[in-house]
C-alpha atoms as a PDB file:
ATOM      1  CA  UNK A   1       5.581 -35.318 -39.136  1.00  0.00           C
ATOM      2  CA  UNK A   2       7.996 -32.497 -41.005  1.00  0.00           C
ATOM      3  CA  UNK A   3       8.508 -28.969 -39.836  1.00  0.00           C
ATOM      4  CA  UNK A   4      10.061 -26.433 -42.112  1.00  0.00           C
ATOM      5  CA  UNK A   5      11.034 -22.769 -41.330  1.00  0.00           C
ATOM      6  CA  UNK A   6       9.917 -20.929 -44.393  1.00  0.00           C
ATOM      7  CA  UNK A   7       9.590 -17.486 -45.532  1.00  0.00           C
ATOM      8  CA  UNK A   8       8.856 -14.388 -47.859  1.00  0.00           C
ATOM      9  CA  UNK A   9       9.965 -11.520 -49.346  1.00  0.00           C
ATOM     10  CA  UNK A  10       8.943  -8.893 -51.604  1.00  0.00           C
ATOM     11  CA  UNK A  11      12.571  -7.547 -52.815  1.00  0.00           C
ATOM     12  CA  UNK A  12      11.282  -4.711 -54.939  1.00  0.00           C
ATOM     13  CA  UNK A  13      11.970  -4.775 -58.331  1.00  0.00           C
ATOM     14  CA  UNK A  14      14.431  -1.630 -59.403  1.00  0.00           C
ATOM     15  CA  UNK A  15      12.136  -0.152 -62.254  1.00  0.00           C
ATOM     16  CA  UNK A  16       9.060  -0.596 -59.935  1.00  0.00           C
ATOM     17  CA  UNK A  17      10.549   1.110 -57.158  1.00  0.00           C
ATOM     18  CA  UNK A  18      12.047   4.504 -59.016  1.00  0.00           C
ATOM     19  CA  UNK A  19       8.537   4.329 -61.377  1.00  0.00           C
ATOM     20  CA  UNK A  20       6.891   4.333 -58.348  1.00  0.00           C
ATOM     21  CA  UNK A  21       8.792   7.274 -56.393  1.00  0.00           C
ATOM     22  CA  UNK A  22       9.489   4.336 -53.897  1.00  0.00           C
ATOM     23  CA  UNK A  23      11.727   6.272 -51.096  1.00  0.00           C
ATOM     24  CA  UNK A  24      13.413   3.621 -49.700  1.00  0.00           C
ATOM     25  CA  UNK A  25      15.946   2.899 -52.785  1.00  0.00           C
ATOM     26  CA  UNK A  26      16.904   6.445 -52.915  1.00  0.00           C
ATOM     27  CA  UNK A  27      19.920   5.851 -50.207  1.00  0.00           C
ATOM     28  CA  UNK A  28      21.192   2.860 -52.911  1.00  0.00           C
ATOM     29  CA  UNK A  29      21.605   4.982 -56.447  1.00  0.00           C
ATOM     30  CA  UNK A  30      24.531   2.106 -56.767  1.00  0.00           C
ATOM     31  CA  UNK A  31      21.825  -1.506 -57.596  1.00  0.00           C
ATOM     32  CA  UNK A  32      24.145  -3.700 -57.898  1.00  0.00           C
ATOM     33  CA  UNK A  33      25.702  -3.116 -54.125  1.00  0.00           C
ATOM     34  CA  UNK A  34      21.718  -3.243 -53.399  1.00  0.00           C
ATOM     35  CA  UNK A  35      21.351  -6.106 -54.655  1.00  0.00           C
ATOM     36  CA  UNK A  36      24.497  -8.009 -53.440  1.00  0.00           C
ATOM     37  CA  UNK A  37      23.372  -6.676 -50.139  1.00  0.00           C
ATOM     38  CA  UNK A  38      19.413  -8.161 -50.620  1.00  0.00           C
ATOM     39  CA  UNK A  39      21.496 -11.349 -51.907  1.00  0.00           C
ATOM     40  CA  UNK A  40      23.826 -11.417 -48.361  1.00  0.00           C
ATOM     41  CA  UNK A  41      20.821 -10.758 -46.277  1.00  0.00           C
ATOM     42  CA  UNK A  42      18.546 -13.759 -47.902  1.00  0.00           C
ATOM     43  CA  UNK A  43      21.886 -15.881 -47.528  1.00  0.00           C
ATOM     44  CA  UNK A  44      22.164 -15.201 -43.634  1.00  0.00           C
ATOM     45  CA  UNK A  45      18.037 -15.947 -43.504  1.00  0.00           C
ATOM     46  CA  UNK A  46      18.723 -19.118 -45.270  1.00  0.00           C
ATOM     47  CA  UNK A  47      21.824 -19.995 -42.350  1.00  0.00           C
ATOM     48  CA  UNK A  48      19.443 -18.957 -39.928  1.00  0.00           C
ATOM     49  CA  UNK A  49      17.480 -21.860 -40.161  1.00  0.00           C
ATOM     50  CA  UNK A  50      14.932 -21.172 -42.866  1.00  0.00           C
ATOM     51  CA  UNK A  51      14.473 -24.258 -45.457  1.00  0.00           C
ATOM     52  CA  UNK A  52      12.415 -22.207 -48.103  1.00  0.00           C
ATOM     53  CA  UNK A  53      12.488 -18.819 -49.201  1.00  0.00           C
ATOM     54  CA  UNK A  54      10.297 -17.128 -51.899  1.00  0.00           C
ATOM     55  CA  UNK A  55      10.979 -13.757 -53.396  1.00  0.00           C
ATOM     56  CA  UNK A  56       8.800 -11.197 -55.424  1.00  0.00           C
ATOM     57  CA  UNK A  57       9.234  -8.831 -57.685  1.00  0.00           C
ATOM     58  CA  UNK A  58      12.947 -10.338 -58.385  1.00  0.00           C
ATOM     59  CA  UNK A  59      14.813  -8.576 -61.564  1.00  0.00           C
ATOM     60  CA  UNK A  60      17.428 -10.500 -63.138  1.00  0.00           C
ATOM     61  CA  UNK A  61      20.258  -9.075 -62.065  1.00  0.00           C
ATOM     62  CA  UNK A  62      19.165  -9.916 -58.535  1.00  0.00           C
ATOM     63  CA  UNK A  63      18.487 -13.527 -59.224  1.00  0.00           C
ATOM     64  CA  UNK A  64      22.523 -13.664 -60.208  1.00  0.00           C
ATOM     65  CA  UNK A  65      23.218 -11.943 -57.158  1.00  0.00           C
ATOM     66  CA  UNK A  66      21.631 -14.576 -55.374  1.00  0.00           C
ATOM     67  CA  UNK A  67      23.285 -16.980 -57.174  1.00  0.00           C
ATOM     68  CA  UNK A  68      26.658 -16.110 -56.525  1.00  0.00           C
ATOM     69  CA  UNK A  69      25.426 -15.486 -52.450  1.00  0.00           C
ATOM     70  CA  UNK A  70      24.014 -18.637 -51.688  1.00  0.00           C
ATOM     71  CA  UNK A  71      25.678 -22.211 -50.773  1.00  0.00           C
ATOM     72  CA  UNK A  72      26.464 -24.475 -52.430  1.00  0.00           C
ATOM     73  CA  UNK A  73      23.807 -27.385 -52.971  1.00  0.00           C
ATOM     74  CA  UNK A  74      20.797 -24.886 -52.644  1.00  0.00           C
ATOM     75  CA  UNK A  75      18.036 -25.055 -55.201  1.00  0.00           C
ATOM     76  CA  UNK A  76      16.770 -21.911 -56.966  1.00  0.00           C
ATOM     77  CA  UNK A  77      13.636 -22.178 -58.831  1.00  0.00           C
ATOM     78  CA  UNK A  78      12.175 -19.532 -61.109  1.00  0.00           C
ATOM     79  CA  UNK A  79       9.261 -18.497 -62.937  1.00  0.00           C
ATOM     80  CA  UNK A  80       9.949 -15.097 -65.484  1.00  0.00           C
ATOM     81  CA  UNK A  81       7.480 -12.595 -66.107  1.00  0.00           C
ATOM     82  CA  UNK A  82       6.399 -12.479 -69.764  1.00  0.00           C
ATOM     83  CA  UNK A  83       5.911  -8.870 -68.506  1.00  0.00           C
ATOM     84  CA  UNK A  84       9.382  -6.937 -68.830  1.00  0.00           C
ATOM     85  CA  UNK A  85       9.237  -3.512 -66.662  1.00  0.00           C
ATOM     86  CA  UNK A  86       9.757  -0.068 -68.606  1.00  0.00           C
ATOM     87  CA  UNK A  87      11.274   2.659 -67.183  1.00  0.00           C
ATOM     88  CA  UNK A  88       9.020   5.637 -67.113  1.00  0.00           C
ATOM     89  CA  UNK A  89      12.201   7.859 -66.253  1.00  0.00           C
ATOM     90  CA  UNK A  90      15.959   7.802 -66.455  1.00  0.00           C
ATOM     91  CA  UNK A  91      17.030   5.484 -64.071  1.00  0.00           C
ATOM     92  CA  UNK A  92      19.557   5.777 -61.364  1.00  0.00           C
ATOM     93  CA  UNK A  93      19.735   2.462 -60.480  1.00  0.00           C
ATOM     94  CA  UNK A  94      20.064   0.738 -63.908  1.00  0.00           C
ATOM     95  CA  UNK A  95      20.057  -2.864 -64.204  1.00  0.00           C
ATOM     96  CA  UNK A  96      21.510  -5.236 -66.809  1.00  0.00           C
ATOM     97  CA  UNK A  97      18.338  -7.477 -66.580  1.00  0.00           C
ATOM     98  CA  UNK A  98      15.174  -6.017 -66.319  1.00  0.00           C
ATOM     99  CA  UNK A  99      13.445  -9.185 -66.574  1.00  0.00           C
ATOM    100  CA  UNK A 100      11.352  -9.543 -63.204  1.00  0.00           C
ATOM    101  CA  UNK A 101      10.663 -13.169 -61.683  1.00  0.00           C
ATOM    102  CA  UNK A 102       9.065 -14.921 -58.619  1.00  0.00           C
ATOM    103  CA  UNK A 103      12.422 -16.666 -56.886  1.00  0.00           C
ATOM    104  CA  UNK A 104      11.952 -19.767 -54.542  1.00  0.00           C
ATOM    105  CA  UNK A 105      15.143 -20.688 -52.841  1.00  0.00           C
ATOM    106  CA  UNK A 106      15.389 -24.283 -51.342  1.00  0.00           C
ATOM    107  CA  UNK A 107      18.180 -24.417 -48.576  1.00  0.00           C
ATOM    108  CA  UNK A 108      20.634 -27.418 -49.110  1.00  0.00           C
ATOM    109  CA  UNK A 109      19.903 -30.772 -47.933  1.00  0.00           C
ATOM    110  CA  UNK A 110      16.240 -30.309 -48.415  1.00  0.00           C
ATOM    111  CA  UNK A 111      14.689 -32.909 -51.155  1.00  0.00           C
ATOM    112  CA  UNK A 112      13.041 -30.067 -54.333  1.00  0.00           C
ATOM    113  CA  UNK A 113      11.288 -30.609 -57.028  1.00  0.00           C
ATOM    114  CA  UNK A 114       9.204 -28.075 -59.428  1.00  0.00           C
ATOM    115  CA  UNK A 115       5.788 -27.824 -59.365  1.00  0.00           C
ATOM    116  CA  UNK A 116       2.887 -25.888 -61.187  1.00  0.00           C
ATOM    117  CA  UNK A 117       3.612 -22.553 -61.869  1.00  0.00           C
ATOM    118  CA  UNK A 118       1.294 -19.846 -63.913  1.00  0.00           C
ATOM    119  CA  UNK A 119       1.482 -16.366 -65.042  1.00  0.00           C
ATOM    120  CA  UNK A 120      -2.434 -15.044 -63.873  1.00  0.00           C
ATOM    121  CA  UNK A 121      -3.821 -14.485 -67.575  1.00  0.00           C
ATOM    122  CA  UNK A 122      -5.411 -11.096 -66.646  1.00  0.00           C
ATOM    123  CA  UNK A 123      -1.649  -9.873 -65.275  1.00  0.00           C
ATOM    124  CA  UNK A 124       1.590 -10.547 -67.065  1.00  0.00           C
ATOM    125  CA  UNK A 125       3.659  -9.405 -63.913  1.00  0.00           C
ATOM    126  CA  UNK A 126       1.906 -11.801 -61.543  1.00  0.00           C
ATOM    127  CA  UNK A 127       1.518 -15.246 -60.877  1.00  0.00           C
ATOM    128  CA  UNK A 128       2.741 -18.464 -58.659  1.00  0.00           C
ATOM    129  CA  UNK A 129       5.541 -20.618 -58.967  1.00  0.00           C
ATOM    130  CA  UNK A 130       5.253 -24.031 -56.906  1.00  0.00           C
ATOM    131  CA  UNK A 131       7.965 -26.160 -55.722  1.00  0.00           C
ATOM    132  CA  UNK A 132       7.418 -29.582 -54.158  1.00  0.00           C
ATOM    133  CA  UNK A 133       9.520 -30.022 -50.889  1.00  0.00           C
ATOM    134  CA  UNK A 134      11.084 -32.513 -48.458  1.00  0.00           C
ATOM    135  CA  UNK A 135       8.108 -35.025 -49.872  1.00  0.00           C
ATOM    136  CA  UNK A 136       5.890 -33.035 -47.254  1.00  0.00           C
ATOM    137  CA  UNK A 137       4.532 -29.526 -48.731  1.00  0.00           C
ATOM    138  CA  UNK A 138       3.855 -28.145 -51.770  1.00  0.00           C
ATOM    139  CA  UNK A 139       5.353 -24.292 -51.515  1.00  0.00           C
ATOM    140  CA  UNK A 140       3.414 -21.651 -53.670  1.00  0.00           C
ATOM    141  CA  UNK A 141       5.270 -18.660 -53.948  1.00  0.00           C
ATOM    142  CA  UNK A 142       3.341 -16.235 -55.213  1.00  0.00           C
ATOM    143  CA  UNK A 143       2.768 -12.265 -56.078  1.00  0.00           C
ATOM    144  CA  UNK A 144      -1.232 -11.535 -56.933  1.00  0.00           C
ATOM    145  CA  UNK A 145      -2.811  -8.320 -58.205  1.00  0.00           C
ATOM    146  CA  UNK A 146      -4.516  -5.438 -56.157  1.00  0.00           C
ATOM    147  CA  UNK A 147      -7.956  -4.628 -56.362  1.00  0.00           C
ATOM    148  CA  UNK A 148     -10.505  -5.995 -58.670  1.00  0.00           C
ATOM    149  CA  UNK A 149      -7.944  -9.138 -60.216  1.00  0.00           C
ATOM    150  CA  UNK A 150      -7.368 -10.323 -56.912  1.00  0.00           C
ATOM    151  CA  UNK A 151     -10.526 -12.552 -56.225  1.00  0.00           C
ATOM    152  CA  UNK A 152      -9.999 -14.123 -59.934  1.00  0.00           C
ATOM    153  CA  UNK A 153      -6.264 -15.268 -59.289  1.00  0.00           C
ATOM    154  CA  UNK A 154      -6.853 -16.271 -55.966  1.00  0.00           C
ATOM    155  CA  UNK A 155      -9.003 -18.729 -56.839  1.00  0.00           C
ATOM    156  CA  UNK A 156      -6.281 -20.041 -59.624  1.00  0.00           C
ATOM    157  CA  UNK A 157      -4.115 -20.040 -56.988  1.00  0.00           C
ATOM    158  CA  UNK A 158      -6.450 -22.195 -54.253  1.00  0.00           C
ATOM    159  CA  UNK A 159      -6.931 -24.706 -56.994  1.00  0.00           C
ATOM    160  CA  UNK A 160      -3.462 -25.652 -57.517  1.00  0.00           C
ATOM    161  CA  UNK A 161      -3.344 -25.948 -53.729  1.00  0.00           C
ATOM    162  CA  UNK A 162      -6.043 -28.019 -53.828  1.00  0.00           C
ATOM    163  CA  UNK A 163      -5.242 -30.386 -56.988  1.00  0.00           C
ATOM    164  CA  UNK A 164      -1.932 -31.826 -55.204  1.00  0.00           C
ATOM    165  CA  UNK A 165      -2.050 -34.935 -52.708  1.00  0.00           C
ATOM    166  CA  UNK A 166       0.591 -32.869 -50.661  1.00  0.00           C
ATOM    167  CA  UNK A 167      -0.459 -30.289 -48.152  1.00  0.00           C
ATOM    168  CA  UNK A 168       0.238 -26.807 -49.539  1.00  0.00           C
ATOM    169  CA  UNK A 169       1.661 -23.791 -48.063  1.00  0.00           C
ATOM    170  CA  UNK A 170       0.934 -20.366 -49.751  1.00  0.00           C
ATOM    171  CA  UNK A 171       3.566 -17.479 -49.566  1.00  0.00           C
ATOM    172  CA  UNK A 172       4.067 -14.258 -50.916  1.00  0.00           C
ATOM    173  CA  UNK A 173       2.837 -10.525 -51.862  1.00  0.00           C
ATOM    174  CA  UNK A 174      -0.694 -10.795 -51.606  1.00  0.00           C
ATOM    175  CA  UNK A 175      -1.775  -7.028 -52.162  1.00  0.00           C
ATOM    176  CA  UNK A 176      -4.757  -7.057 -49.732  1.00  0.00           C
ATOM    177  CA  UNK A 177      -4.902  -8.278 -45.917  1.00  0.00           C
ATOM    178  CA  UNK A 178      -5.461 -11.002 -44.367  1.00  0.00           C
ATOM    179  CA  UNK A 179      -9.125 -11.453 -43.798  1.00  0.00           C
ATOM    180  CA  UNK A 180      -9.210 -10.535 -47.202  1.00  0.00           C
ATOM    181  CA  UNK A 181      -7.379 -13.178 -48.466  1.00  0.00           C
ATOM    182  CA  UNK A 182      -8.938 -15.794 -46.427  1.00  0.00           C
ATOM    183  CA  UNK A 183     -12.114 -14.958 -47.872  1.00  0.00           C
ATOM    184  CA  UNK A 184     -10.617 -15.056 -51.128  1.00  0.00           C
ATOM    185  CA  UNK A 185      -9.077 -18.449 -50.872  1.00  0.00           C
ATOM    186  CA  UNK A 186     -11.672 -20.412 -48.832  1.00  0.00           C
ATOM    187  CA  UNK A 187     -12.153 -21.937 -45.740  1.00  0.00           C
ATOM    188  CA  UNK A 188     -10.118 -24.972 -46.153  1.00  0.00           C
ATOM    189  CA  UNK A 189      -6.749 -22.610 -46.087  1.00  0.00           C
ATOM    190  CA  UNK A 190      -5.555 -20.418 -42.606  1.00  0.00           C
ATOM    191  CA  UNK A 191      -3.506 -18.137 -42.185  1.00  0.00           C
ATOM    192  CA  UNK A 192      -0.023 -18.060 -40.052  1.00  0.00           C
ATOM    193  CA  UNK A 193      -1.355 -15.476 -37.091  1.00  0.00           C
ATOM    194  CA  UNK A 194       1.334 -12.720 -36.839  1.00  0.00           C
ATOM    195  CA  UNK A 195       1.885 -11.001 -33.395  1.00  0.00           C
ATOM    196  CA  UNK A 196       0.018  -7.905 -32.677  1.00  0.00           C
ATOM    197  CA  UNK A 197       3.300  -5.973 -32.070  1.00  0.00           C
ATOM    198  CA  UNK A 198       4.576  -7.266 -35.363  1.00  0.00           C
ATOM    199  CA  UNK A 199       6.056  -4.287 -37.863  1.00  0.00           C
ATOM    200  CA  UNK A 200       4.382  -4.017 -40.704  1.00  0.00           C
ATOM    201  CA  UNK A 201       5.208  -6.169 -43.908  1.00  0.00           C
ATOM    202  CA  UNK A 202       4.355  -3.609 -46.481  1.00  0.00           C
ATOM    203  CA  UNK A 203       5.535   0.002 -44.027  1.00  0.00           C
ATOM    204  CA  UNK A 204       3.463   3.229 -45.704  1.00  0.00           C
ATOM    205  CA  UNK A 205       5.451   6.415 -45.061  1.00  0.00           C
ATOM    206  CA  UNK A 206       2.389   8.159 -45.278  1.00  0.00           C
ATOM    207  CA  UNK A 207      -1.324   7.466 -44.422  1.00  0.00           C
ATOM    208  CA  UNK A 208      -3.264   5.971 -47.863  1.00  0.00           C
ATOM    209  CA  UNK A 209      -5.829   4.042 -46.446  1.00  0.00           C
ATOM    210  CA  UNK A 210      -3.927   0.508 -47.819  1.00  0.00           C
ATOM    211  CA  UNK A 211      -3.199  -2.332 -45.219  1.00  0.00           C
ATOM    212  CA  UNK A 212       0.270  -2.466 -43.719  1.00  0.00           C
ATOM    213  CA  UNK A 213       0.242  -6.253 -43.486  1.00  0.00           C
ATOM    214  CA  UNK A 214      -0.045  -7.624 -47.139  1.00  0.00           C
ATOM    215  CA  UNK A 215       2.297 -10.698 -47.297  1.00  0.00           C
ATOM    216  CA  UNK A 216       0.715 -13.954 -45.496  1.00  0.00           C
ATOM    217  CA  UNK A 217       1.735 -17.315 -44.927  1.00  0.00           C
ATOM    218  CA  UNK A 218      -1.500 -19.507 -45.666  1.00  0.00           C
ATOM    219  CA  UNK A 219      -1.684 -23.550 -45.018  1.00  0.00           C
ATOM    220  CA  UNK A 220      -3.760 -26.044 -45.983  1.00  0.00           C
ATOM    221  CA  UNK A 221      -4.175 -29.387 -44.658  1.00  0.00           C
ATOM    222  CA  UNK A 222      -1.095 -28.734 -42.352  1.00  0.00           C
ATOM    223  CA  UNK A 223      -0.419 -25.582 -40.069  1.00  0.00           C
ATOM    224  CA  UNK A 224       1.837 -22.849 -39.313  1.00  0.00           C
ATOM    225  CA  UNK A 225       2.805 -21.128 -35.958  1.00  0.00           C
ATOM    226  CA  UNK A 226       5.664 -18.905 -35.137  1.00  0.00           C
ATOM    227  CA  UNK A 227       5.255 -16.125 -37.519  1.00  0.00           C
ATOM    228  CA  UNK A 228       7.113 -13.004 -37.221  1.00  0.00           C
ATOM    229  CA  UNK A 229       8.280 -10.109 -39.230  1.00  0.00           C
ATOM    230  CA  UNK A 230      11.772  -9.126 -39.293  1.00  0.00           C
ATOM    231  CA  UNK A 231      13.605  -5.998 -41.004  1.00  0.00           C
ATOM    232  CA  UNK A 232      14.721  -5.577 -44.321  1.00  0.00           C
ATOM    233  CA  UNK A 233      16.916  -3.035 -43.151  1.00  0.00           C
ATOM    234  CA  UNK A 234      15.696  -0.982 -45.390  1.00  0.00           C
ATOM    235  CA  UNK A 235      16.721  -2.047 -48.813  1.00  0.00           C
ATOM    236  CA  UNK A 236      13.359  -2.983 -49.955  1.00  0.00           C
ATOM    237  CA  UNK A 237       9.654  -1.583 -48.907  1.00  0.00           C
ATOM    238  CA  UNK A 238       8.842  -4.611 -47.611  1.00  0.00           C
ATOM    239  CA  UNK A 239       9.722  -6.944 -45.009  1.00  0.00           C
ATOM    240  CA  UNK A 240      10.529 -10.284 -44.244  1.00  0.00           C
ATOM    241  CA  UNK A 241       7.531 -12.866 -43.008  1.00  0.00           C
ATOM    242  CA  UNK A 242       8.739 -16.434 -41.559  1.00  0.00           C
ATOM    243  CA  UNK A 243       6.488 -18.708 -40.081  1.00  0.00           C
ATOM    244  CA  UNK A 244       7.141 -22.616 -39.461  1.00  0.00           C
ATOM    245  CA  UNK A 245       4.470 -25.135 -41.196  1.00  0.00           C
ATOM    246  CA  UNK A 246       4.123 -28.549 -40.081  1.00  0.00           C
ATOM    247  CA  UNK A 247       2.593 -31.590 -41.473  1.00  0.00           C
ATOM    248  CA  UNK A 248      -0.205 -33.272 -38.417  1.00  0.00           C
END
């Protein structure tokens, strides 16, 4: 039997964020102290126990940042958007890299090795990026479309899950809840059951209708307890999720 602590984290890209009026980088015009201090706080998740980390919406001046933050001995595995993000504004918070990536971050000691990864053909700026780990799961970090792509890249997403002989754990920005996504992914895959006090994963500062909780731990063949949500002290718009999957 293996346990791992794993987790996610949608570190909102720069461009997305001042595109999108996105409030919560306004108090950081300086990115590159945001993202050293994204890069510190995914370094002290990582010492807190956590074997596997995947990040969203990653640019690449933050995947340096995390390079230069972590220990040595972890792995870092990457999949880059084909998709560069345009500023639709002069920037505040301008970045030497644009590029934006899904980021899986393997804590040291723990046996990695890379796995299928896609780029969803109907979105250049989503997709999943697998890693195989510790011989026991195969870790699908992953960022998929709101609204109408959703069901399509789902169902991508289940079949990689399900073409592996190693149970699968599915992490990341899913865009919709969680009943949602369990429908979209079948019945063969659950869901790690946050708390009903938990803080939302995806906060809205005002009311739009949109689910708060949008980024889920899913298993298959194996299954996860002990989620929770914990702060990102508010240099992204969303929050951490950690949950602990474990082989029967």
């Amino acid at each position: 039997m293996t346990a791992l602590r794993l987790a996610t984290w949608n570190v909102l890209h720069r461009v997305h964020a001042e595109n999108f009026d996105e409030g919560v980088v306004a108090p950081h015009p300086d990115e590159a102290a945001r993202v050293a201090s994204i890069a510190a706080l995914a370094a002290e998740v990582m010492a807190g126990g956590v074997s596997v980390l995947c990040l969203q919406e990653v640019s690449g001046d933050q995947r340096d940042a995390l390079r230069r933050a972590l220990p040595a001995g972890a792995g870092l595995f990457e999949l880059a958007y084909p998709r560069t993000p345009q500023p639709r504004r002069p920037h505040v918070g301008r970045l030497r890299d644009a590029t934006e990536l899904l980021v899986t971050i393997v804590a040291p000691g723990v046996a990695a090795e890379a796995g299928a990864k896609l780029v969803y053909p109907d979105d250049p700026g989503k997709g999943f990026l697998g890693v195989r780990v510790a011989g026991a799961f195969s870790v699908f970090n992953t960022h998929v479309s709101f609204g109408d792509r959703c069901p399509g890249q789902l169902a991508r997403l289940a079949a990689a899950a399900r073409s592996g002989a190693l149970p699968a754990a599915l992490l990341g920005d899913f865009n919709a809840g969680v009943r949602h996504i369990a429908a979209g992914l079948g019945e063969d895959f659950a869901a790690a059951a946050l708390p009903a006090d938990a803080m939302p994963t995806r906060p809205r500062s005002k009311p739009d209708g949109k689910d708060q909780h949008i980024d889920h731990v899913f298993v298959r063949h194996s299954t996860a307890s002990e989620a929770q949500v914990i702060s990102a002290r508010g240099l992204s718009d969303h929050n951490l999720v950690l949950a602990t999957v474990e082989t029967p």
